[in-house]
N, C-alpha and C. Protein backbone atom coordinates (compact mmCIF):
# COMPACT_ATOMS: atom_id res chain seq x y z
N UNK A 1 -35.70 32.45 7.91
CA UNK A 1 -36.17 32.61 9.27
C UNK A 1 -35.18 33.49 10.02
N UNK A 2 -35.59 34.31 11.02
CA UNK A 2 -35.11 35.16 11.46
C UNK A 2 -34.21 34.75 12.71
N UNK A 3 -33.25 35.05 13.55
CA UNK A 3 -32.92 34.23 14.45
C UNK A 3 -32.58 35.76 15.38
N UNK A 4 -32.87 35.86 16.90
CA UNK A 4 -32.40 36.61 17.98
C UNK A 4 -32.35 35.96 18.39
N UNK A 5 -30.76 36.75 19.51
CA UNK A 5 -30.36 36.29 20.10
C UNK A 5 -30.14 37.51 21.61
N UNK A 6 -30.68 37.11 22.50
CA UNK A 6 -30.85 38.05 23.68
C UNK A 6 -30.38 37.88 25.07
N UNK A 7 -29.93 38.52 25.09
CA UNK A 7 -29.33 37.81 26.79
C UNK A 7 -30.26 38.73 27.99
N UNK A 8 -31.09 37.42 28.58
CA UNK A 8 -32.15 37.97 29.44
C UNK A 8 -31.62 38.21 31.31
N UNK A 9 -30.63 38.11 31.39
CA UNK A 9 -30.17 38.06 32.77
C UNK A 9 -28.79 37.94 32.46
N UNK A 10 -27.84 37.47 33.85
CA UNK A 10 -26.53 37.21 33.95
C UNK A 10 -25.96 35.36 33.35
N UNK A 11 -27.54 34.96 33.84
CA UNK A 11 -27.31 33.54 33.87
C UNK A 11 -27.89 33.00 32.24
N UNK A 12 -29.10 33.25 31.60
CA UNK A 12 -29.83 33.08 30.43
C UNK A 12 -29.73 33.74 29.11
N UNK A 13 -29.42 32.96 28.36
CA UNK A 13 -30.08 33.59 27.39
C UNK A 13 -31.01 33.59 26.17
N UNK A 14 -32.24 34.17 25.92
CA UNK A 14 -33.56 34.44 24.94
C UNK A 14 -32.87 33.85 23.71
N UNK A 15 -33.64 33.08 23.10
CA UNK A 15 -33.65 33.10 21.58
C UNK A 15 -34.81 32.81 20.74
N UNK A 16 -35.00 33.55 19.64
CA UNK A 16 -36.32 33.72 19.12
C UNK A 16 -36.32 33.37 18.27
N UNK A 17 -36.72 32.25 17.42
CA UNK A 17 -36.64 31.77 16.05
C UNK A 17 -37.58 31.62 15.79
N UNK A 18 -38.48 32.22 14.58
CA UNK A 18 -39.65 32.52 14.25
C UNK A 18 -40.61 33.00 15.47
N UNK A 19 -41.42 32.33 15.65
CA UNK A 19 -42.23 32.43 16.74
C UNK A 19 -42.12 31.48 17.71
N UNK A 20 -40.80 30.75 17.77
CA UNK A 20 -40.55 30.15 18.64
C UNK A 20 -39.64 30.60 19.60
N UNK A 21 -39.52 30.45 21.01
CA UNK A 21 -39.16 31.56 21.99
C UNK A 21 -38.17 30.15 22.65
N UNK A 22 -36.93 30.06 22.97
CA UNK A 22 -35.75 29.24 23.85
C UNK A 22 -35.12 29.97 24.74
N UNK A 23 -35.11 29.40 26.15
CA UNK A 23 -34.45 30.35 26.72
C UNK A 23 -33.35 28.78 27.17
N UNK A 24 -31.98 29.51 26.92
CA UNK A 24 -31.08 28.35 27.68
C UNK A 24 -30.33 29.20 28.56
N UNK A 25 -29.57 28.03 29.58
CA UNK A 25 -28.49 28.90 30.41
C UNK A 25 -27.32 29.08 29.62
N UNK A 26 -26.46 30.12 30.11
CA UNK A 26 -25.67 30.31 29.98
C UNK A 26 -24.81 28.95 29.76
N UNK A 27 -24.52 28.10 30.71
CA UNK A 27 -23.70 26.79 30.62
C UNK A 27 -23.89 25.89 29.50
N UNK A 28 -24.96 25.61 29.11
CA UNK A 28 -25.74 25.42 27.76
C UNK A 28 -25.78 25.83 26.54
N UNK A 29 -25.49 26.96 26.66
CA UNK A 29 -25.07 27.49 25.75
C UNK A 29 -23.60 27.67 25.00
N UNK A 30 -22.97 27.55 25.94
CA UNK A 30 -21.34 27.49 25.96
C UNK A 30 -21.00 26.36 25.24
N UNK A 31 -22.32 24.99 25.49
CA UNK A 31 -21.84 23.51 25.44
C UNK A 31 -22.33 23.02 24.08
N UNK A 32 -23.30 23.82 23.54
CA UNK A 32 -23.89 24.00 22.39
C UNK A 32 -22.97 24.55 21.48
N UNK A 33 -22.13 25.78 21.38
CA UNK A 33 -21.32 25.97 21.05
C UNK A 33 -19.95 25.08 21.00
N UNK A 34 -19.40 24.50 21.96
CA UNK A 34 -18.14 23.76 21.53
C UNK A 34 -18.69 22.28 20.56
N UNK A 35 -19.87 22.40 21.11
CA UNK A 35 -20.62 21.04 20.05
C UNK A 35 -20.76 21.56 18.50
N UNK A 36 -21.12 22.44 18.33
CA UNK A 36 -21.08 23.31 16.86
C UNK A 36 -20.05 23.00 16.18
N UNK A 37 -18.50 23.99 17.16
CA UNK A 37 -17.24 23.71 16.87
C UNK A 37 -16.78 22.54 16.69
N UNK A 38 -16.73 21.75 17.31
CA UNK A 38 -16.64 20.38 17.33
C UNK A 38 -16.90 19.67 15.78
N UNK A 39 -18.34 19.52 15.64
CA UNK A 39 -18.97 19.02 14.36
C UNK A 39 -18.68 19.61 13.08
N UNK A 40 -18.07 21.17 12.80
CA UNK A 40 -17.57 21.79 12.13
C UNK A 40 -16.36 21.24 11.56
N UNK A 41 -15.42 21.39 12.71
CA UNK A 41 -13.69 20.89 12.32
C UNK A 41 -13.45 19.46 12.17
N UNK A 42 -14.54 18.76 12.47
CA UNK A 42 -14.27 17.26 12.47
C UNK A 42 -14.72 16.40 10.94
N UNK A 43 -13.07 16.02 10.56
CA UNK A 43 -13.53 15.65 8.78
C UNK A 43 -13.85 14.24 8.50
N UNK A 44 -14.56 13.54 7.85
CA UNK A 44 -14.86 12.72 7.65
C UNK A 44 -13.75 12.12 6.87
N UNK A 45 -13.75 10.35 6.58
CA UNK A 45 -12.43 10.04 5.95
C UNK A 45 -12.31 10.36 4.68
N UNK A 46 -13.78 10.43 4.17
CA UNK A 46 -13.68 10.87 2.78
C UNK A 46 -13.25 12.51 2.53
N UNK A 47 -13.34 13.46 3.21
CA UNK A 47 -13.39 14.88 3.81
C UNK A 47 -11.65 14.64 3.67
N UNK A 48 -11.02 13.84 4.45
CA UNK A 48 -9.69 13.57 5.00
C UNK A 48 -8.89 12.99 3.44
N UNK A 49 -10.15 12.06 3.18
CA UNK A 49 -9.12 11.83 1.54
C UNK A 49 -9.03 12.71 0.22
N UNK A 50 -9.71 13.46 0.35
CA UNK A 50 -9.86 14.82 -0.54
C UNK A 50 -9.07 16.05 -0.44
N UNK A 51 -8.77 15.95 0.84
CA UNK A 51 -7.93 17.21 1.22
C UNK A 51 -6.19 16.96 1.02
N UNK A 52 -5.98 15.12 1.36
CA UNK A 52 -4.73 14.85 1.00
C UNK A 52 -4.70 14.56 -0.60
N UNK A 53 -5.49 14.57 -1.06
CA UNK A 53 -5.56 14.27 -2.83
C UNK A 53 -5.13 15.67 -3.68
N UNK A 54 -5.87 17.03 -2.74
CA UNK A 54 -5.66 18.43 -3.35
C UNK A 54 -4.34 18.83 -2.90
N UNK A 55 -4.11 18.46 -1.78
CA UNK A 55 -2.36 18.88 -1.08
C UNK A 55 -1.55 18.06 -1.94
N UNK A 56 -2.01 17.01 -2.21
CA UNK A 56 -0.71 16.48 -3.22
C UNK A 56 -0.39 17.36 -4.33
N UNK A 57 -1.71 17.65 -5.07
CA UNK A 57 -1.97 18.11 -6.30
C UNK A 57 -1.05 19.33 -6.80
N UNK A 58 -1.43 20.09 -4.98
CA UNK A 58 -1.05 21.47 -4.94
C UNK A 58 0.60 21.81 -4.88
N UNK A 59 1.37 20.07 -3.89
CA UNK A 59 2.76 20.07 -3.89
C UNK A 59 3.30 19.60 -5.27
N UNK A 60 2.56 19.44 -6.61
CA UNK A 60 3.34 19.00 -7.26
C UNK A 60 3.56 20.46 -7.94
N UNK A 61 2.13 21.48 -7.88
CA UNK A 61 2.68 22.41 -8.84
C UNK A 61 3.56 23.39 -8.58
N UNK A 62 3.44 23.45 -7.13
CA UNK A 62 4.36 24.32 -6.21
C UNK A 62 5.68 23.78 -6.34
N UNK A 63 6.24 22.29 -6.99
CA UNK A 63 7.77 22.23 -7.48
C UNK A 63 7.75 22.23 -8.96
N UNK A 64 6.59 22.82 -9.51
CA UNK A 64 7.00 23.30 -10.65
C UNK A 64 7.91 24.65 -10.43
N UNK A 65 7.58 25.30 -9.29
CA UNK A 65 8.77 26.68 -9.06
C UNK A 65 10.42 26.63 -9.13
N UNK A 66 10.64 25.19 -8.90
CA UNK A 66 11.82 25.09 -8.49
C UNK A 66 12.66 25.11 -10.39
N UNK A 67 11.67 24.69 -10.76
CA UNK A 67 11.92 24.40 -12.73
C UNK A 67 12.08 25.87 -13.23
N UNK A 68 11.51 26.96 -12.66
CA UNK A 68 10.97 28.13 -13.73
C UNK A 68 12.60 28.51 -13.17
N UNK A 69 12.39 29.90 -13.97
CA UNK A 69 13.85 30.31 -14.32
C UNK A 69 13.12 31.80 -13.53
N UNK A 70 14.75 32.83 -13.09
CA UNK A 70 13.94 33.41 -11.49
C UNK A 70 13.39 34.44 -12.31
N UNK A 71 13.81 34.90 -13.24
CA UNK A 71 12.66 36.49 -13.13
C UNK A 71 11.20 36.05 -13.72
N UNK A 72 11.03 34.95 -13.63
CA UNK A 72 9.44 34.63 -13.70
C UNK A 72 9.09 34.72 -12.20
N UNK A 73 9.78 34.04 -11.51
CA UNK A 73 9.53 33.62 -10.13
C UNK A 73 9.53 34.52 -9.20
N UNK A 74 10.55 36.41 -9.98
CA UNK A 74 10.35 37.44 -9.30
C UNK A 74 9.25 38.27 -9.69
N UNK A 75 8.83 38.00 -10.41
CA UNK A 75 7.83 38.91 -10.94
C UNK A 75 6.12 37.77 -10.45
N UNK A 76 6.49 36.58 -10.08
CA UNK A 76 4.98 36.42 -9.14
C UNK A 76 5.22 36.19 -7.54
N UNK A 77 6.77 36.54 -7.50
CA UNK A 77 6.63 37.02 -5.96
C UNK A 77 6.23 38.29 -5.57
N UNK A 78 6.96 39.45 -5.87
CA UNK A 78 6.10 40.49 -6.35
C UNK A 78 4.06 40.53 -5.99
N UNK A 79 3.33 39.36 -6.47
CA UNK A 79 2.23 40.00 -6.61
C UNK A 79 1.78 39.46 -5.21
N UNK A 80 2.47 38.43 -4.73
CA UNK A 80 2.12 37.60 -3.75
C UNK A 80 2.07 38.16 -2.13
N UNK A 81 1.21 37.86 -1.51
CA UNK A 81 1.34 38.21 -0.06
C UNK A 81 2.21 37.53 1.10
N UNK A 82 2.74 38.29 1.80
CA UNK A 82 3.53 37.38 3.10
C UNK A 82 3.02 35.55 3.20
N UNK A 83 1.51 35.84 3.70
CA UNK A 83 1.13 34.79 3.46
C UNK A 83 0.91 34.00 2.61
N UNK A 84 1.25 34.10 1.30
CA UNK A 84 0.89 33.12 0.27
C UNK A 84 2.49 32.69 0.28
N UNK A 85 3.49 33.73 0.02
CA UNK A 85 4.59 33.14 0.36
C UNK A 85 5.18 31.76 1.40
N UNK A 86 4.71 32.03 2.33
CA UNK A 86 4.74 31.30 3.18
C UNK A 86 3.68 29.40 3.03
N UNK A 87 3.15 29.95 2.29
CA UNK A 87 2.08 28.85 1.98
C UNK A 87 2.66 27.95 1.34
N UNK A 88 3.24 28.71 0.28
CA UNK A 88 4.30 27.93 -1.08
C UNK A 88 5.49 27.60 -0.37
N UNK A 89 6.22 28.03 0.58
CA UNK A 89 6.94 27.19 1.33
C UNK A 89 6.97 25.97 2.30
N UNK A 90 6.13 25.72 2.76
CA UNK A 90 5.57 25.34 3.90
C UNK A 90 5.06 24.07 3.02
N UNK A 91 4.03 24.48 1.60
CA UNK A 91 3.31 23.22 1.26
C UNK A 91 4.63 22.46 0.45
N UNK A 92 5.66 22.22 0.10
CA UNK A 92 6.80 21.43 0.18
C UNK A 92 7.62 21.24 1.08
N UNK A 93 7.45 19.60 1.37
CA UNK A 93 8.22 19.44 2.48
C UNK A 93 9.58 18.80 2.10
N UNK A 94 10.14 19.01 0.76
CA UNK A 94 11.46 18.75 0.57
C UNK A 94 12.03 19.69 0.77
N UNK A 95 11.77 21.53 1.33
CA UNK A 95 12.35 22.71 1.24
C UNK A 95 12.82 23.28 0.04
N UNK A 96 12.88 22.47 -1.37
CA UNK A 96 13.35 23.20 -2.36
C UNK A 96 12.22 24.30 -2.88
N UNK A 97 11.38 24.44 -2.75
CA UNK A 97 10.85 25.48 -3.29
C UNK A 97 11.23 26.61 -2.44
N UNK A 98 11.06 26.79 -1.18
CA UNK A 98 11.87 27.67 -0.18
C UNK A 98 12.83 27.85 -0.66
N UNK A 99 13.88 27.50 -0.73
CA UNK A 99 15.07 27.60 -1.24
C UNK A 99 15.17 28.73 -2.66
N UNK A 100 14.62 28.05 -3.47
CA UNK A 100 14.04 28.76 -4.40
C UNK A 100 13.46 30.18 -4.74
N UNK A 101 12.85 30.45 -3.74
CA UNK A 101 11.66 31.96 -3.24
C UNK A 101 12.67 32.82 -2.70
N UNK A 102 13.67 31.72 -1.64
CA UNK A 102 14.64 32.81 -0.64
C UNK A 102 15.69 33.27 -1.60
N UNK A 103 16.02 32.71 -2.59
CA UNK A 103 17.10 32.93 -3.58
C UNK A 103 16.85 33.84 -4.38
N UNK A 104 15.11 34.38 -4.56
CA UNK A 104 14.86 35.56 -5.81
C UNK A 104 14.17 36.35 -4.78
N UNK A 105 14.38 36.86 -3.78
CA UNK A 105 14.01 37.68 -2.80
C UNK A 105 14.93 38.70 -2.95
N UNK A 106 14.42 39.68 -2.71
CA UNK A 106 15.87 40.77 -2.24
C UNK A 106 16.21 40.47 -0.39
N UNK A 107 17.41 41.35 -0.81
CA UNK A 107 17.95 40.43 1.03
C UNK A 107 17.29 40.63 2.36
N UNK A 108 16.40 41.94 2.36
CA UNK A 108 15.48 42.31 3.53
C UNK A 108 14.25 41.83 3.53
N UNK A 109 13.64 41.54 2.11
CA UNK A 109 12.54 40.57 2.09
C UNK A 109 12.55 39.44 2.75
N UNK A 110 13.67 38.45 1.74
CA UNK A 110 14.21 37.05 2.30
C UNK A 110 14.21 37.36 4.06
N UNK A 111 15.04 38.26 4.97
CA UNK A 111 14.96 38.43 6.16
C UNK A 111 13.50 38.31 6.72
N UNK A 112 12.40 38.98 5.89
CA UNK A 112 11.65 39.54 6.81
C UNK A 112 10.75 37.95 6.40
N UNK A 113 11.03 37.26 5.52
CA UNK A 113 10.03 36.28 5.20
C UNK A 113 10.45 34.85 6.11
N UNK A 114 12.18 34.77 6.71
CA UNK A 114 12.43 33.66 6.95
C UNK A 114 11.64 34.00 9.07
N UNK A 115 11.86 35.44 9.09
CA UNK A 115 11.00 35.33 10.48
C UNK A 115 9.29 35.23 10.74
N UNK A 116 9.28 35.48 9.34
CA UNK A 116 7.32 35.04 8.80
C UNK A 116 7.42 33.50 9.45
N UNK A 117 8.05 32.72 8.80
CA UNK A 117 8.22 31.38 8.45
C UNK A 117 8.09 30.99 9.81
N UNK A 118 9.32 31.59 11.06
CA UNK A 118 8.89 30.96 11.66
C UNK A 118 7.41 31.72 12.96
N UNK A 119 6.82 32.35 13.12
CA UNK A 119 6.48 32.85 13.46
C UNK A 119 4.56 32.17 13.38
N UNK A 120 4.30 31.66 12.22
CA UNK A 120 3.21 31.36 11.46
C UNK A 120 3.26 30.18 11.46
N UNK A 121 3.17 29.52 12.16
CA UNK A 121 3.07 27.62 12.39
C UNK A 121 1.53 27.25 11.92
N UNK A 122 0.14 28.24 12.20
CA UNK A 122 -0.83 27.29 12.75
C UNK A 122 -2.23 27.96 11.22
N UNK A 123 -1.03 27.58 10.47
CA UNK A 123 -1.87 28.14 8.75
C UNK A 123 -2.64 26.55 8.46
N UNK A 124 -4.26 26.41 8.46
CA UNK A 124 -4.71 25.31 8.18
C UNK A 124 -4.45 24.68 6.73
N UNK A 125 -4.30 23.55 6.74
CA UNK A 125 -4.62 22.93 5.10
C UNK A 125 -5.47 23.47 4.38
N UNK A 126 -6.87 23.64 4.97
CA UNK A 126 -7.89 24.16 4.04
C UNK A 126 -7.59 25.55 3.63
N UNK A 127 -6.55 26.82 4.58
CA UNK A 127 -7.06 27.73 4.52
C UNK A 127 -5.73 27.63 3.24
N UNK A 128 -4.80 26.66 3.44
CA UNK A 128 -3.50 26.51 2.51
C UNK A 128 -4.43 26.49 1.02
N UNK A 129 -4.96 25.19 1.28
CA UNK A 129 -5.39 24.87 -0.19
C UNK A 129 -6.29 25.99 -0.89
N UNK A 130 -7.14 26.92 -0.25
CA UNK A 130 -7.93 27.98 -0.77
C UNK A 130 -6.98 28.86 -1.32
N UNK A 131 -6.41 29.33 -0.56
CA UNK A 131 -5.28 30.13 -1.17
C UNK A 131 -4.58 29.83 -2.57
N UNK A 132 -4.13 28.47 -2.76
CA UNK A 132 -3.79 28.38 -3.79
C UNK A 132 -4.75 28.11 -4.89
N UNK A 133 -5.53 27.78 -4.58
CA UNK A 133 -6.55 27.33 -5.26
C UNK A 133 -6.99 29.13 -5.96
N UNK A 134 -7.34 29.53 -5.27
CA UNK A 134 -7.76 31.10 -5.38
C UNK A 134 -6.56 32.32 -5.79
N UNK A 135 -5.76 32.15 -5.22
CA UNK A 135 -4.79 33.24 -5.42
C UNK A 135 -3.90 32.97 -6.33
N UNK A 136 -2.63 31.52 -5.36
CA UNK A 136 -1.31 31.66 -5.85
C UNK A 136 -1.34 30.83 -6.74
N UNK A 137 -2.37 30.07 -7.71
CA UNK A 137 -2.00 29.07 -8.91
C UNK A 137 -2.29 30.28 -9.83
N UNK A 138 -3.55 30.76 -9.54
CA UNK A 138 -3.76 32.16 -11.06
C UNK A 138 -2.62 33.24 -10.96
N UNK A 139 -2.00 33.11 -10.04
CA UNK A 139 -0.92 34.23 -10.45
C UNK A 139 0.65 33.87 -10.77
N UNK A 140 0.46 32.46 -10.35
CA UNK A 140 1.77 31.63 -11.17
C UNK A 140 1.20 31.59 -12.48
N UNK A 141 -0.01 30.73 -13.04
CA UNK A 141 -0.17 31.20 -14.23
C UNK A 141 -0.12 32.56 -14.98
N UNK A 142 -0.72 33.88 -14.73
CA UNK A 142 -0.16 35.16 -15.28
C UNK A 142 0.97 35.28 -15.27
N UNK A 143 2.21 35.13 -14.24
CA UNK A 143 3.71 35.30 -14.46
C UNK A 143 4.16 34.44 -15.58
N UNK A 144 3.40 33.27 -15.71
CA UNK A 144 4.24 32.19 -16.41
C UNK A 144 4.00 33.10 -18.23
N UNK A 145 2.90 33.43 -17.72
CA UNK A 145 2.06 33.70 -19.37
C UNK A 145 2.55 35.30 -19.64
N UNK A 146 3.45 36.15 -18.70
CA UNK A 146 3.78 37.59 -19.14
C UNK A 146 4.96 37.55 -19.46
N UNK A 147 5.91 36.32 -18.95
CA UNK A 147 7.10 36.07 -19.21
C UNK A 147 7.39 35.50 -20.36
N UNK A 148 6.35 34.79 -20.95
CA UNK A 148 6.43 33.89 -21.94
C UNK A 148 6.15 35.37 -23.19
N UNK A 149 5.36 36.29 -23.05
CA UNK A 149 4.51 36.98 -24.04
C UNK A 149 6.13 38.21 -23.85
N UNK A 150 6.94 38.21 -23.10
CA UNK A 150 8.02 39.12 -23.04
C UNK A 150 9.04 38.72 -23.73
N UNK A 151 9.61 37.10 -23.88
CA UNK A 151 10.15 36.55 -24.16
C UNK A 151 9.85 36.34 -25.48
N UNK A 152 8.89 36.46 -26.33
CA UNK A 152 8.30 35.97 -27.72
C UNK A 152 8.59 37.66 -28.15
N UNK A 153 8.48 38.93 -27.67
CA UNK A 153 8.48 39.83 -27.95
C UNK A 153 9.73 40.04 -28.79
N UNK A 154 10.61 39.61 -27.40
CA UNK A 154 12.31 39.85 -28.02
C UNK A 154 12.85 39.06 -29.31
């Protein structure tokens, strides 16, 4: 189904869904919207117990970093973005993986990443957990697996 959306004056605005014609006010519309928002961001407990079940999941593999030895750990910082960096710091709250990242940095990186750090407070869980989920676990796995295939070489 098709949806327009038209603003018929200062105060209204048209909406056409199928052949059905809504006109709301402006104020109404606004209130419709934070109700959207609202129902969107708001997690259910089960929603709430899933998300702390994957953050655990995600802090245990993220102190697997603190185990690897660094030119693995430089070669998947390297592929990683400001923000994923920051992700992998942030999702341990003992700081050793930080510790860790800032130690196989070169020294203007490390600089430019510890003012990332603080700068970037309002990174969601979900958008945390996608990330790793998506990005920074498959590319800890490739480092783990090019280092290993470099190491068998020699």
């Amino acid at each position: 189904m098709e949806i327009k959306v038209k603003r018929k004056d200062d105060n209204v605005l048209l909406i056409e869904l199928g052949h059905v014609i809504i006109t709301l006010p402006n104020d109404a519309a606004n209130e419709l919207v934070s109700l959207m928002d609202y129902r969107i961001k708001q997690l259910t407990p089960e929603d709430e117990a899933a998300l702390e079940r994957s953050l655990a999941a995600y802090r245990k593999i993220a102190l697997k970093i603190v185990e690897m030895e660094d030119a693995t750990i430089q070669m998947m910082l390297a592929s990683l973005s400001t923000m994923q960096k920051i992700i992998l710091c942030r999702i341990d709250s003992t700081g050793q993986v930080k510790q860790k990242i800032l130690k196989n940095l070169p020294l203007v990186k490390r600089h430019e990443l510890e003012e990332e750090l603080g700068f970037n407070e309002k990174i969601t869980v979900k958008k945390a957990l996608n990330q790793m989920e998506h990005k920074i676990v498959p590319l800890l796995k490739k480092a783990i697996l090019d280092r290993k295939r470099l190491l068998s070489e020699d």
